[in-house]
Every structure is written in C-alpha cells, then in structure tokens.
Protein backbone atom coordinates (compact mmCIF):
# COMPACT_ATOMS: atom_id res chain seq x y z
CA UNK A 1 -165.54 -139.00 -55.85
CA UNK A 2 -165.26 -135.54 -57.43
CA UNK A 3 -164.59 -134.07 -54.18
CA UNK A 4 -161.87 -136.26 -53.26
CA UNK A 5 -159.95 -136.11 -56.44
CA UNK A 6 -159.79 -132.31 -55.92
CA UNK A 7 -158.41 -132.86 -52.37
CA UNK A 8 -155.98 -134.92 -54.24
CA UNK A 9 -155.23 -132.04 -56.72
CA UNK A 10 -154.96 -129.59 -54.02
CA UNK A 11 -152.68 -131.03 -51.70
CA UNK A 12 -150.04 -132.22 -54.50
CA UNK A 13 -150.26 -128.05 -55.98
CA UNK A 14 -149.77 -127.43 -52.09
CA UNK A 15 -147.04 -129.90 -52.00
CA UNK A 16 -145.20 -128.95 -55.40
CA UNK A 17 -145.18 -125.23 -54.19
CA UNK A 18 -143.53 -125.80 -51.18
CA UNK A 19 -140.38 -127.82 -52.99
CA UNK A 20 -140.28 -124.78 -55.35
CA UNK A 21 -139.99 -122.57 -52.45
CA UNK A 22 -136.16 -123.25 -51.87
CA UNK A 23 -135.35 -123.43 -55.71
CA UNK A 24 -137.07 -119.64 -56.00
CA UNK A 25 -135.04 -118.44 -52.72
CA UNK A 26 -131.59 -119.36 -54.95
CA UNK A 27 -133.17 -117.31 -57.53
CA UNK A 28 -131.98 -114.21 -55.45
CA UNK A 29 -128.52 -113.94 -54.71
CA UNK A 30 -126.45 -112.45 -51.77
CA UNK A 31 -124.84 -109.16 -52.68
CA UNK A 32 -122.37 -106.78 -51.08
CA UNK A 33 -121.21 -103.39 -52.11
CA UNK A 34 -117.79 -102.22 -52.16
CA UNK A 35 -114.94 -99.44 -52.96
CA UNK A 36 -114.25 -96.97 -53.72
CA UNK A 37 -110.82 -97.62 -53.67
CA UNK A 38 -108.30 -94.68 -55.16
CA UNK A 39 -105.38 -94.92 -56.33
CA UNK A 40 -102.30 -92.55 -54.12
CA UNK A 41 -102.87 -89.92 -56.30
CA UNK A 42 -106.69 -89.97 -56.87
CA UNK A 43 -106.53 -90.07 -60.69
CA UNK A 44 -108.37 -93.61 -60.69
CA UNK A 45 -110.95 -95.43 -58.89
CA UNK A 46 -112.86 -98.70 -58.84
CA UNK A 47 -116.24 -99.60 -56.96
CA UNK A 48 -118.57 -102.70 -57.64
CA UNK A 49 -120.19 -105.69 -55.82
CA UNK A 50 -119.45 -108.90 -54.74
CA UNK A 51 -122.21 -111.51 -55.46
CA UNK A 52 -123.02 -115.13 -53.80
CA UNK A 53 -124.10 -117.53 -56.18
CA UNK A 54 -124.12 -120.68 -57.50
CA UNK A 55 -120.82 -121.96 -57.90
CA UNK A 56 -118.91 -119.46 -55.70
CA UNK A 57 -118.44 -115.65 -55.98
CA UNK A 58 -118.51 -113.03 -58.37
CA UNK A 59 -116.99 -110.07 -58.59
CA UNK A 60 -118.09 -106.99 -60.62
CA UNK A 61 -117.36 -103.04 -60.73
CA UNK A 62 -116.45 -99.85 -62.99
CA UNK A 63 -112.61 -99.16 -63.11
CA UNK A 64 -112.38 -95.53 -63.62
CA UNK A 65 -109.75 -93.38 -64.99
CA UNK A 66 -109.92 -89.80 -64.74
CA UNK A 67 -109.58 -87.64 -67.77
CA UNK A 68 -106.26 -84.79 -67.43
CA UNK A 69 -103.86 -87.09 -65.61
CA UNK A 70 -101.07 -88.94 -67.64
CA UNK A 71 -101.40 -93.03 -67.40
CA UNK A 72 -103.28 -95.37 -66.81
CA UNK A 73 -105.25 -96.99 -63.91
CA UNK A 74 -104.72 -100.73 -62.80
CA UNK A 75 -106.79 -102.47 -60.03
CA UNK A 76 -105.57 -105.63 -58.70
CA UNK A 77 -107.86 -108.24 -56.43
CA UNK A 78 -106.27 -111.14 -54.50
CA UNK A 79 -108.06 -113.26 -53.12
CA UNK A 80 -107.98 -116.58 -50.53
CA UNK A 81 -109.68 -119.50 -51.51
CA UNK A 82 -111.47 -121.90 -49.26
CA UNK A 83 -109.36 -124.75 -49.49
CA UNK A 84 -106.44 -123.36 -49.90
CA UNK A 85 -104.61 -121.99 -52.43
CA UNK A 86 -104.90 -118.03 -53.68
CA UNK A 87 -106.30 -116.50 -56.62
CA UNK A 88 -105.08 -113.06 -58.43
CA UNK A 89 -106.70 -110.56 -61.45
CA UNK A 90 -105.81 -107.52 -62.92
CA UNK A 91 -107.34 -104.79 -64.83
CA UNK A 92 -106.28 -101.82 -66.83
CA UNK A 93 -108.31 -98.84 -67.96
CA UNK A 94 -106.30 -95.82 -69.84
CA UNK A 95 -109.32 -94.63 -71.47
CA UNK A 96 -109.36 -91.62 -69.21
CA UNK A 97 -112.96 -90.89 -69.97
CA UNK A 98 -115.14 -94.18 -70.45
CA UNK A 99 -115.18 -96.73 -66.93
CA UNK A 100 -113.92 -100.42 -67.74
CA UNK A 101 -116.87 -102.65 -66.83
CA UNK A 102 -115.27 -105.72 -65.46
CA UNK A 103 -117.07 -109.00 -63.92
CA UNK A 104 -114.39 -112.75 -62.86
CA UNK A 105 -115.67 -115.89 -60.88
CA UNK A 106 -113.35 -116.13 -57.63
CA UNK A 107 -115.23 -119.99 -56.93
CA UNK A 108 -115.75 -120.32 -52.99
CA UNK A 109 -113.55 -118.18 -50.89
CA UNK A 110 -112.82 -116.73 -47.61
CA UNK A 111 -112.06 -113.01 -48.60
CA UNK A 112 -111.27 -110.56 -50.83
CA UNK A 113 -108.77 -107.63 -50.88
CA UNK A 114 -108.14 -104.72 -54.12
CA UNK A 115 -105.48 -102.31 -54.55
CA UNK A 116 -105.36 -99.41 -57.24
CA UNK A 117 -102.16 -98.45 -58.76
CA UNK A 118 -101.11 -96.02 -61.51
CA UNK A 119 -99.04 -96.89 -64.14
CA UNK A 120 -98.22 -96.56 -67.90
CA UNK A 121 -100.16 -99.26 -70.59
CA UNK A 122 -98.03 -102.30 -70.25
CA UNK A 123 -97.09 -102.01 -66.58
CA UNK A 124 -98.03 -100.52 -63.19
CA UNK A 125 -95.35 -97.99 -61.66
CA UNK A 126 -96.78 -96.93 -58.49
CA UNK A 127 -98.85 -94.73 -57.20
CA UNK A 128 -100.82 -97.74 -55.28
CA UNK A 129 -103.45 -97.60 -52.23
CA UNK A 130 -102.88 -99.93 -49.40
CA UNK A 131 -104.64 -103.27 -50.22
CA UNK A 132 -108.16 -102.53 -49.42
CA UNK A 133 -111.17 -105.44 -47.87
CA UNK A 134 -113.57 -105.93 -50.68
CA UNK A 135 -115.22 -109.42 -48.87
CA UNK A 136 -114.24 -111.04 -46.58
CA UNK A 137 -116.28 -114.11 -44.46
CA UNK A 138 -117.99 -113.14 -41.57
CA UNK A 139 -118.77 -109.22 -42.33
C-alpha cells in the first residue's frame, strides 16, 4: 500500500511539472535589438529593444542627445497594428548630457518603424533620418 501511494505521488509531481513547463517558457520573453538610428546631423541617437510579451509588444531604448550642439533630439515610432488601425509616440530629450530612458506598449502589431529629428523644446524642425525598421513580422 505504501508503495503504491508513492507511485501515486510520483506520477501527479511528474504530471504537475509538465503543465508548469509551458507557464515557465512565457516566463522568458522574445527580444530583438535595434538602432541606432541618428538624426541628419548626428547630434542625437536612439537604440533599444523590442520585446514579445504578454499582451503585445514593448518597446524600450536610450534617446541620446549629444552635449555641444544647439536643440534638442526627438524620436518618433509609428507603428501598424494587427487589425488595423496605426499607432504613433514621440519623445524629446534636450538634456544634452543624460540619455532619456523611455519604455510604451504598442499591443499586437505587424511592424515597427523610428525616425530621429532635431528640433528646438516644443517642436521638431528638421534635421530627420529616413524612417528606419525597428520590428517588423517575419525578420
């Protein structure tokens, strides 16, 4: 009797582990690298990663603004969803020394694009990159 209640015990530990198996597998994320991007005139620059997790995407990076040039730098994503419809953030950074840390939920999407600009504290004035992949689905 003994030995058959440990068989019991057994195969339900051997059974619970292998349901926690997929819940442990969500535990690590999908993650892609991108950037940098520069702006025309290479006085700002943004690099981060894109992350796949529960419920959609993730963006995060450093926008960087480098110290001796006049302005400010301004990083723009746009972005597709997947059923439609488009999404659109900004950042600023005229700190000219310290990077802005930045992280936004896109939800699901289909890809990603940035663009870095120049520009004084309330607008952007040019000095822009082409739009630049960040993600997109399917490499």
């Amino acid at each position: 009797m003994i030995f058959r209640s440990m068989a019991v015990g057994t195969t339900l530990l051997i059974a619970s582990a292998s349901i926690a198996a997929p819940a442990m597998a969500s535990a690590n994320p999908e993650t892609w690298s991108w950037g940098s991007i520069y702006s025309a005139d290479r006085a700002g620059k943004a690099k981060g990663k894109v992350v796949l997790d529960r419920p959609g995407f993730f963006v995060n990076g450093k926008l960087y603004d480098f110290p001796g040039r006049k302005g400010c730098s301004w990083l723009t994503f746009r972005w597709v969803k997947d059923k439609g419809g488009k999404g659109y953030k900004t950042y600023r950074n005229c700190s000219g020394t310290t990077p802005l840390k930045f992280s936004f939920g896109t939800g699901y999407m289909l890809s990603i694009e940035g663009k870095m600009c120049r520009g004084t504290a309330k607008k952007i004035t040019g000095k822009c990159s082409a739009w630049e992949g960040v993600w997109a689905q399917g490499g």
